[in-house]
N, C-alpha and C. Protein backbone atom coordinates (compact mmCIF):
# COMPACT_ATOMS: atom_id res chain seq x y z
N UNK A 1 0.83 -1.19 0.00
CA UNK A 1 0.00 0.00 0.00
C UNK A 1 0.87 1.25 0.00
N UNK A 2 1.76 1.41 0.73
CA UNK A 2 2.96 2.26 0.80
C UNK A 2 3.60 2.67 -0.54
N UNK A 3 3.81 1.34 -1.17
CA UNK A 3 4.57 1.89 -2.88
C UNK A 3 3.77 2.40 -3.73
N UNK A 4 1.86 1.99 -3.42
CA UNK A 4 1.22 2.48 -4.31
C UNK A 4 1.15 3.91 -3.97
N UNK A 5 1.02 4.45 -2.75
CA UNK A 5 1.03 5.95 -2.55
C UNK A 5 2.31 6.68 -2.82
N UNK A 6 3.29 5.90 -2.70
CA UNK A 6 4.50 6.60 -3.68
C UNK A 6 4.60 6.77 -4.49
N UNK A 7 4.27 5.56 -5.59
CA UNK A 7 4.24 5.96 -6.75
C UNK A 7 3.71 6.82 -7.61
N UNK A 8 2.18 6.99 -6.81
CA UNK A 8 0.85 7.79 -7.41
C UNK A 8 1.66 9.56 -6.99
N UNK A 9 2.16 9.53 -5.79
CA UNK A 9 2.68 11.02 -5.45
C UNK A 9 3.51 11.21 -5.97
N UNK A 10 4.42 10.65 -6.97
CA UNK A 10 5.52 10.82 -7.69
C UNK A 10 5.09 11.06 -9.07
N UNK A 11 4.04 9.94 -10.01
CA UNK A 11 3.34 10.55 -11.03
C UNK A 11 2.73 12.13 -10.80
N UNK A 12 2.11 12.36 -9.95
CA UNK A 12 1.15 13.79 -10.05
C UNK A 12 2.56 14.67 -9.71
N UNK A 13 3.27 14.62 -9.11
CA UNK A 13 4.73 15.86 -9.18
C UNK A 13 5.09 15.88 -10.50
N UNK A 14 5.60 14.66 -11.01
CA UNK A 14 5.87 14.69 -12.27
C UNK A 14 5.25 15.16 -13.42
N UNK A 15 3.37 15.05 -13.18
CA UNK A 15 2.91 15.73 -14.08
C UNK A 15 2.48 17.71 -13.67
N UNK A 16 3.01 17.99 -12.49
CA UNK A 16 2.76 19.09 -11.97
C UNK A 16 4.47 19.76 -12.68
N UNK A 17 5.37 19.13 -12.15
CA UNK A 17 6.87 19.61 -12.83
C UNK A 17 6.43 20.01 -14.71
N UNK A 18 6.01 18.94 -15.10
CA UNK A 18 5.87 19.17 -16.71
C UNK A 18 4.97 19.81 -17.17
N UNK A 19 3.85 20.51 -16.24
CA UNK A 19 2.87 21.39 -16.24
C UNK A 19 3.36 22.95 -16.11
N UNK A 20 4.45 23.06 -15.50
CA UNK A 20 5.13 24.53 -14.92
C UNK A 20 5.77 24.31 -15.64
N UNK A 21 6.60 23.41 -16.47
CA UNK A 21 7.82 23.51 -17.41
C UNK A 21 6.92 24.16 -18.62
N UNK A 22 6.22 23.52 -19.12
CA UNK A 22 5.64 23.71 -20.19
C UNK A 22 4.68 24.97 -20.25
N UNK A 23 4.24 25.43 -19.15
CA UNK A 23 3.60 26.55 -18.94
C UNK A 23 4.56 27.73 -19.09
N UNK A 24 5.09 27.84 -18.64
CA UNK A 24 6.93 28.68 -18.73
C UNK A 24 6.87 28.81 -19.93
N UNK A 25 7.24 27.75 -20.64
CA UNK A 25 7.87 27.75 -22.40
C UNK A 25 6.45 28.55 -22.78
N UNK A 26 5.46 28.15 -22.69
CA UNK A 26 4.24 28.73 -23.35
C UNK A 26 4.30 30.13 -23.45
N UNK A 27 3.98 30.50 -22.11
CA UNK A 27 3.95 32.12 -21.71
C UNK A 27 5.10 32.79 -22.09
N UNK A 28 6.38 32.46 -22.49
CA UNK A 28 7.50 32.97 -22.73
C UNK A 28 7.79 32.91 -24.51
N UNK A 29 6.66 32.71 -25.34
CA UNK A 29 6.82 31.96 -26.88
C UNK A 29 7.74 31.24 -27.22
N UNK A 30 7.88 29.94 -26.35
CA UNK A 30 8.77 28.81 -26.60
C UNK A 30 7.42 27.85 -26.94
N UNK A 31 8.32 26.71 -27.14
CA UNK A 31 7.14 25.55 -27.91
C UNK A 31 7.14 24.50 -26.26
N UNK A 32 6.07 24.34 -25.86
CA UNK A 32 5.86 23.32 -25.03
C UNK A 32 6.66 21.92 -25.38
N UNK A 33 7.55 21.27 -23.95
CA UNK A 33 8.17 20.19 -24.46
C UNK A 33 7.28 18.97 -24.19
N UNK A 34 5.88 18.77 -23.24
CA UNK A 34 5.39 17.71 -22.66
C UNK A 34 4.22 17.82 -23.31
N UNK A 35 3.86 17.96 -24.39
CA UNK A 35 2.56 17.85 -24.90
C UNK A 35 2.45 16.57 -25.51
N UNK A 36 1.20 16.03 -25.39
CA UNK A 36 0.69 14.31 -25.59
C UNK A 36 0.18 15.02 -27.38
N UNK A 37 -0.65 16.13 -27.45
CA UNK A 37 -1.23 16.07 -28.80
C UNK A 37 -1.17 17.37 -29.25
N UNK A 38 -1.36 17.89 -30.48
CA UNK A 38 -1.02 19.46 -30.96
C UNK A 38 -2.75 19.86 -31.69
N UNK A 39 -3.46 20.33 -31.76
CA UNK A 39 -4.96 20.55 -32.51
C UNK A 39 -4.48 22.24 -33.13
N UNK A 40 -4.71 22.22 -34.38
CA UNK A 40 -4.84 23.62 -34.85
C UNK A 40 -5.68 23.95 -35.36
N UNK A 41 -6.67 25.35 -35.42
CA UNK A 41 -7.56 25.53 -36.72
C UNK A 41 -7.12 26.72 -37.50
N UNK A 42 -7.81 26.11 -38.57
CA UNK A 42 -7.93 27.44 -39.57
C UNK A 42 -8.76 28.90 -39.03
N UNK A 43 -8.67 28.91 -38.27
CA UNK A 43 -9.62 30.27 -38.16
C UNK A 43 -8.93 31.95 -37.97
N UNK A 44 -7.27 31.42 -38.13
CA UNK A 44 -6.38 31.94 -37.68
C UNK A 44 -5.09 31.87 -37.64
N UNK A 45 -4.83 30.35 -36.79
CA UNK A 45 -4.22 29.65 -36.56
C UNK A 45 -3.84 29.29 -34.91
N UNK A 46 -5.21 29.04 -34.15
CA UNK A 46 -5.51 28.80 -33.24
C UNK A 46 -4.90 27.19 -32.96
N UNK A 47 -4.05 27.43 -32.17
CA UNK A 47 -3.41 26.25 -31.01
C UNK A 47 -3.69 25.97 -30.55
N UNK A 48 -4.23 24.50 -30.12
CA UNK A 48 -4.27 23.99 -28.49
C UNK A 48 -3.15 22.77 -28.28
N UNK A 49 -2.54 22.74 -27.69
CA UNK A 49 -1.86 21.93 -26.79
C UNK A 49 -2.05 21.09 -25.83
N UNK A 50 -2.15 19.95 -25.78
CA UNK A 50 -2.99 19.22 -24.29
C UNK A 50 -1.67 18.34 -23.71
N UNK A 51 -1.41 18.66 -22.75
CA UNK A 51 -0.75 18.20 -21.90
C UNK A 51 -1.05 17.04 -20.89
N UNK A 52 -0.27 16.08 -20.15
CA UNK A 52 -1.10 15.27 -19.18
C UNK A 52 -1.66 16.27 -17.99
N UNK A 53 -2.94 16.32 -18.40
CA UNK A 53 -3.81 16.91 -17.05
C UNK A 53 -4.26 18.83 -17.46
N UNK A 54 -3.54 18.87 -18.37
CA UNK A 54 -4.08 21.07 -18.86
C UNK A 54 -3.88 21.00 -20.28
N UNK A 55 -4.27 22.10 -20.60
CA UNK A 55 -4.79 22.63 -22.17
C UNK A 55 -4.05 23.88 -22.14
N UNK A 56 -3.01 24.18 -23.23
CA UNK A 56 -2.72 25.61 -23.65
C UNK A 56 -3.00 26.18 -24.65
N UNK A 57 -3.80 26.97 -25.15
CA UNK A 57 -3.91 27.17 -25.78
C UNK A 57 -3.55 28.46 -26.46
N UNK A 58 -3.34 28.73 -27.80
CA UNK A 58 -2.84 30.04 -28.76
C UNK A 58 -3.88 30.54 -29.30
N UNK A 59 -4.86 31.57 -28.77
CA UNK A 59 -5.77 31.85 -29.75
C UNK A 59 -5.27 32.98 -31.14
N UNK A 60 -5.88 32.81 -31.60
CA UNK A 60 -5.27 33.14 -32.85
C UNK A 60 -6.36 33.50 -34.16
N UNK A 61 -7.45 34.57 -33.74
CA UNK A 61 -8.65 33.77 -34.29
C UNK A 61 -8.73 35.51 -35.09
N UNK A 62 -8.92 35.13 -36.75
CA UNK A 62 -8.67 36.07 -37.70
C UNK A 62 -9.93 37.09 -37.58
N UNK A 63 -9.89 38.00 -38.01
CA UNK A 63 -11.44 39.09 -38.43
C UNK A 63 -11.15 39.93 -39.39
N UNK A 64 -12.39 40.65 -39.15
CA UNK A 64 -12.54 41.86 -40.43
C UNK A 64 -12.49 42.99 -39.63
N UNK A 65 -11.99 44.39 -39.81
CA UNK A 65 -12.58 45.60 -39.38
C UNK A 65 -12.94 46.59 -40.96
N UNK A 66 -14.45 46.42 -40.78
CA UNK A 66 -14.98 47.60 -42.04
C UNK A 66 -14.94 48.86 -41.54
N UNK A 67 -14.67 49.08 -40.92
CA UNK A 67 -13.90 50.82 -40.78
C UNK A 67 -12.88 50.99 -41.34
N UNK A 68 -11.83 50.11 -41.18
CA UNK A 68 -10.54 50.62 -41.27
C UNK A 68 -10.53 49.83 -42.49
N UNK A 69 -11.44 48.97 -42.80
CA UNK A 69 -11.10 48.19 -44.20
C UNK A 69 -9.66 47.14 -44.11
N UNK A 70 -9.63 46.44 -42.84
CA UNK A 70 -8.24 45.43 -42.62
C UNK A 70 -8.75 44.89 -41.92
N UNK A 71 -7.70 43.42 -42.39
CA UNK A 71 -7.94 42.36 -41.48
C UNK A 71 -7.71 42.43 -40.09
N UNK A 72 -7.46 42.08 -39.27
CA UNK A 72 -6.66 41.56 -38.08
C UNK A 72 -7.19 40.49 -37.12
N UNK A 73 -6.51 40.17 -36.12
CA UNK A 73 -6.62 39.04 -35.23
C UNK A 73 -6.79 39.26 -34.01
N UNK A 74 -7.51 38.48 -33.46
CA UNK A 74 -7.66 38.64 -31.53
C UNK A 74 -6.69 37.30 -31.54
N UNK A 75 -5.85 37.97 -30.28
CA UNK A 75 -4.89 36.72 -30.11
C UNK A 75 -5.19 37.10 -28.77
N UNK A 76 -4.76 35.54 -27.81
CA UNK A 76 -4.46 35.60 -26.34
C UNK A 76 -3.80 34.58 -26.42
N UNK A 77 -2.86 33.91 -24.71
CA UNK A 77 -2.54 32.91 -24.80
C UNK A 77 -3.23 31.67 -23.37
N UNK A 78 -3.95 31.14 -23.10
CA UNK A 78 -4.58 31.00 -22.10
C UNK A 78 -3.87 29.37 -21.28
N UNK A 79 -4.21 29.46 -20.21
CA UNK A 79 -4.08 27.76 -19.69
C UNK A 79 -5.40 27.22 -18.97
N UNK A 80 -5.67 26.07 -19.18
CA UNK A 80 -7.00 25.86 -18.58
C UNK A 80 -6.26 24.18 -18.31
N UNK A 81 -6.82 24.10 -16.40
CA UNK A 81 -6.50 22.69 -16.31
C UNK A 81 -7.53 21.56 -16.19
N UNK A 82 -7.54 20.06 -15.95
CA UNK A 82 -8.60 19.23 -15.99
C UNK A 82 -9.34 19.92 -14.73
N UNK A 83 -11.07 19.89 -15.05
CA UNK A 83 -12.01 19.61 -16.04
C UNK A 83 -12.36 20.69 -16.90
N UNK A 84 -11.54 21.64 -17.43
CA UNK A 84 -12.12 23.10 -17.98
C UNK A 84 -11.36 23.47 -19.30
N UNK A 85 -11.70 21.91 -19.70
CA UNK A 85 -10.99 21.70 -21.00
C UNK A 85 -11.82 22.33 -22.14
N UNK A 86 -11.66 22.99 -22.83
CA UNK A 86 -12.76 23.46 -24.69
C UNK A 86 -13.33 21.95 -25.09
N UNK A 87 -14.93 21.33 -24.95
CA UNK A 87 -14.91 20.49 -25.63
C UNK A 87 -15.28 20.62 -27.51
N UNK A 88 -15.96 21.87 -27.42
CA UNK A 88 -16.84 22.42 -28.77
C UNK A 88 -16.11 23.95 -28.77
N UNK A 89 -15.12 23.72 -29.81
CA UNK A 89 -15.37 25.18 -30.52
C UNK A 89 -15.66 25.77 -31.45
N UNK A 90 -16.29 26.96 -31.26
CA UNK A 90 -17.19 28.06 -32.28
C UNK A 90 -16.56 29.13 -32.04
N UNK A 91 -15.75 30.11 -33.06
CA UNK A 91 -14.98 31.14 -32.86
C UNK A 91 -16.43 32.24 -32.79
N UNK A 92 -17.85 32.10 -33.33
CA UNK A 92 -18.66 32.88 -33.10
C UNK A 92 -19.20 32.77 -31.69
N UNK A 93 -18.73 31.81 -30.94
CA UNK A 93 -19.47 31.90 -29.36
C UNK A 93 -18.30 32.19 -28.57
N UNK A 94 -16.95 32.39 -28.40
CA UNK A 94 -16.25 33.33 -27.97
C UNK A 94 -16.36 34.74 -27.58
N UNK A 95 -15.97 34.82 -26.41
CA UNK A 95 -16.26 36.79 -25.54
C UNK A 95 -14.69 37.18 -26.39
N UNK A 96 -14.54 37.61 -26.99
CA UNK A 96 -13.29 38.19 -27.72
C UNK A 96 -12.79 39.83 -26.68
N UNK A 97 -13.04 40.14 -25.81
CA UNK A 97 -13.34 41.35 -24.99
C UNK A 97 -11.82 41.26 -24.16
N UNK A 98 -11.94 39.73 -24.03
CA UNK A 98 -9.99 40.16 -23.06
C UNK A 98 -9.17 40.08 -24.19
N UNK A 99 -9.55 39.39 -25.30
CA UNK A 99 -8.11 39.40 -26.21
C UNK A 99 -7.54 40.89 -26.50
N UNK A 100 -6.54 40.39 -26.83
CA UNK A 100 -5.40 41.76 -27.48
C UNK A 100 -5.87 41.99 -29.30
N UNK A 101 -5.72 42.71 -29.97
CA UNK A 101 -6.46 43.05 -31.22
C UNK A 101 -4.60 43.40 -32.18
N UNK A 102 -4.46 42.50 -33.17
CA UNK A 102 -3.01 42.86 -33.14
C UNK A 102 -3.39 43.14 -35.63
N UNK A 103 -3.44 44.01 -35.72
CA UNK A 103 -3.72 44.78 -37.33
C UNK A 103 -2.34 43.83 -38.15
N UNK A 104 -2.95 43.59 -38.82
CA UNK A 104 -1.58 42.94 -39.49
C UNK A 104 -0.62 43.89 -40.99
């Protein structure tokens, strides 16, 4: 019983160590080293990253401005851990209100 609680407290450090490693690289525009899978869309070129146990994601999600007659993008970079994972995304059901607005 003893080795099983060691072992189990040694997996979750390990996935907490590769959670702050990879969170680091993220927030700093390095490429995450512990990611299990990579998802991109066209809408932009929106990233997600899933890690054992969190989600990083690159939003990256393109628009129009008819005022100014140009494209540009709402970008952010977010972390969300298990259970507050994106299961459905719709770039039209997004609050776009915290992103940054970057004119290309």
């Amino acid at each position: 019983m003893k080795k099983i609680i060691i072992i189990t407290l040694s997996i979750l450090v390990l996935i907490l160590v590769a959670g702050i490693i990879d969170t680091y690289r993220f927030f700093n525009d390095k490429s995450p080293i512990f990611i299990l899978k990579t998802t991109e869309f066209k809408d932009g070129g929106t990233k997600f990253y899933y890690g054992p146990g969190y989600e990083l994601i690159d939003w990256n999600i393109l628009s129009y401005d008819d005022k100014k007659d140009q494209s540009f993008n709402y970008t952010k970079k977010e972390l969300r851990i298990i259970p507050f994972f994106i299961t459905d995304y719709s770039p039209n059901e997004i609050d776009t209100k915290t992103f940054e607005v970057e004119y290309e």
